[in-house]
Protein backbone atom coordinates (compact mmCIF):
# COMPACT_ATOMS: atom_id res chain seq x y z
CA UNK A 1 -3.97 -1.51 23.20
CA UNK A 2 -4.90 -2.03 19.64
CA UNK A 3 -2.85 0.38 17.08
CA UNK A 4 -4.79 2.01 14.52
CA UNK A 5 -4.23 1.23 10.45
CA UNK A 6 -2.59 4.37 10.15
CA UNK A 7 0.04 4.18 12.72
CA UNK A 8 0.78 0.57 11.10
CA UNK A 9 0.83 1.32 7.66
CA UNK A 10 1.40 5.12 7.47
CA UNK A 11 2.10 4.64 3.86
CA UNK A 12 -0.69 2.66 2.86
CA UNK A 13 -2.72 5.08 4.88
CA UNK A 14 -1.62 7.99 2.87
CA UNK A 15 -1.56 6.42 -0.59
CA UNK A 16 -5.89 5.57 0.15
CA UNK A 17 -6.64 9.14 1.65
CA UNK A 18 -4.95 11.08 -0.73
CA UNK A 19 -3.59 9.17 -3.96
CA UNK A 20 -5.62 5.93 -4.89
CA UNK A 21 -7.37 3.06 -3.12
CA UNK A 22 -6.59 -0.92 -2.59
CA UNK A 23 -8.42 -3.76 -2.72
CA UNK A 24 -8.31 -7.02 -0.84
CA UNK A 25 -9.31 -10.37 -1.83
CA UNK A 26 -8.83 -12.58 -4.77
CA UNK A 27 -10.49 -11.79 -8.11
CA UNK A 28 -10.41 -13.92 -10.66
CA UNK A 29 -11.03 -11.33 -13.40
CA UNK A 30 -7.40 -9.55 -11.81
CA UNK A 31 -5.51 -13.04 -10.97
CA UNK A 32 -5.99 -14.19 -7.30
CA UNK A 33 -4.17 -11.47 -5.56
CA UNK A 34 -4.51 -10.86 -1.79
CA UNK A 35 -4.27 -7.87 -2.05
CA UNK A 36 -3.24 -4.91 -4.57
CA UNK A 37 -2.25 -1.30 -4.85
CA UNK A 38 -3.83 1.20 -7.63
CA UNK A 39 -3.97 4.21 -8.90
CA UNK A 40 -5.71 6.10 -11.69
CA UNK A 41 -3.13 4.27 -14.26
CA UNK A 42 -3.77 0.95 -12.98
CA UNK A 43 -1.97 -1.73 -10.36
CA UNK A 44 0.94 -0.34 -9.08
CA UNK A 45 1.63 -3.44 -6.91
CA UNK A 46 0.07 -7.07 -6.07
CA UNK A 47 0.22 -9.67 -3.20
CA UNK A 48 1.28 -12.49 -5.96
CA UNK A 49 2.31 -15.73 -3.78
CA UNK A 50 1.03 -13.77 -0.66
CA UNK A 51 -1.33 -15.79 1.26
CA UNK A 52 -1.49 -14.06 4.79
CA UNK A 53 -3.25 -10.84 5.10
CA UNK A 54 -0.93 -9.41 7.56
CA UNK A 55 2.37 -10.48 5.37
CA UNK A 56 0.39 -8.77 2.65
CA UNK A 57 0.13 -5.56 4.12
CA UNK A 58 3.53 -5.46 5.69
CA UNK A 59 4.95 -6.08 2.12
CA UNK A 60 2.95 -3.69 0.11
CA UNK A 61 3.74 -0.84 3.02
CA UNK A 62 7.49 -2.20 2.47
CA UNK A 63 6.66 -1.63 -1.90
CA UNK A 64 5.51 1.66 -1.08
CA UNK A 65 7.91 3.40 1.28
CA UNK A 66 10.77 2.33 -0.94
CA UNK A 67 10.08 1.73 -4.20
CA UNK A 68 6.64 3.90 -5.20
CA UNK A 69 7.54 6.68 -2.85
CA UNK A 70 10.74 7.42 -3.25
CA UNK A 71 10.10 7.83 -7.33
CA UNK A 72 6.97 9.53 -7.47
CA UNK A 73 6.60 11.49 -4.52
CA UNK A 74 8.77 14.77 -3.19
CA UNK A 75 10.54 14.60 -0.15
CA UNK A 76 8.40 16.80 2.07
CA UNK A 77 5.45 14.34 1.73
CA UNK A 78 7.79 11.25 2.67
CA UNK A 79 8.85 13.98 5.74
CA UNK A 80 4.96 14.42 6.00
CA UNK A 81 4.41 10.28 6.48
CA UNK A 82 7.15 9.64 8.29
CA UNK A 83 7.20 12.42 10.83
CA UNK A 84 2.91 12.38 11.06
């Protein structure tokens, strides 16, 4: 059985549905990041030497839970992510 992106990335998940989006895919306007976390005040976080998909996601869910989280966010919505 296939988990959903949600239950695999919970943070990720929560950053796009309530805070700010990512994108996937190299740009070469932006560098030729994987892929990249933003918000209204710009990139927050990029897949630099990241050339798997899956590492990429796995390491900007690892940026977010803690290092973005953990200084911009209270601790009932880190309760909220982590306990669904």
């Amino acid at each position: 059985m296939k988990k959903s992106f949600s239950s695999l990335y919970p943070y990720l998940a929560w950053w796009v549905e309530n805070h700010g989006y990512i994108e996937k895919g190299g740009d070469p306007d932006y560098g030729q990041s994987l892929l990249m976390i933003l918000d209204d005040g710009g990139t927050c976080w990029e897949s630099d030497k990241i050339t798997n998909i899956d590492e990429a996601y796995q390491a900007a869910e690892k940026y977010l839970k803690e290092v973005e989280f953990p200084e911009r966010f209270d601790k009932e919505t880190i309760d909220e992510i982590e306990n669904g």
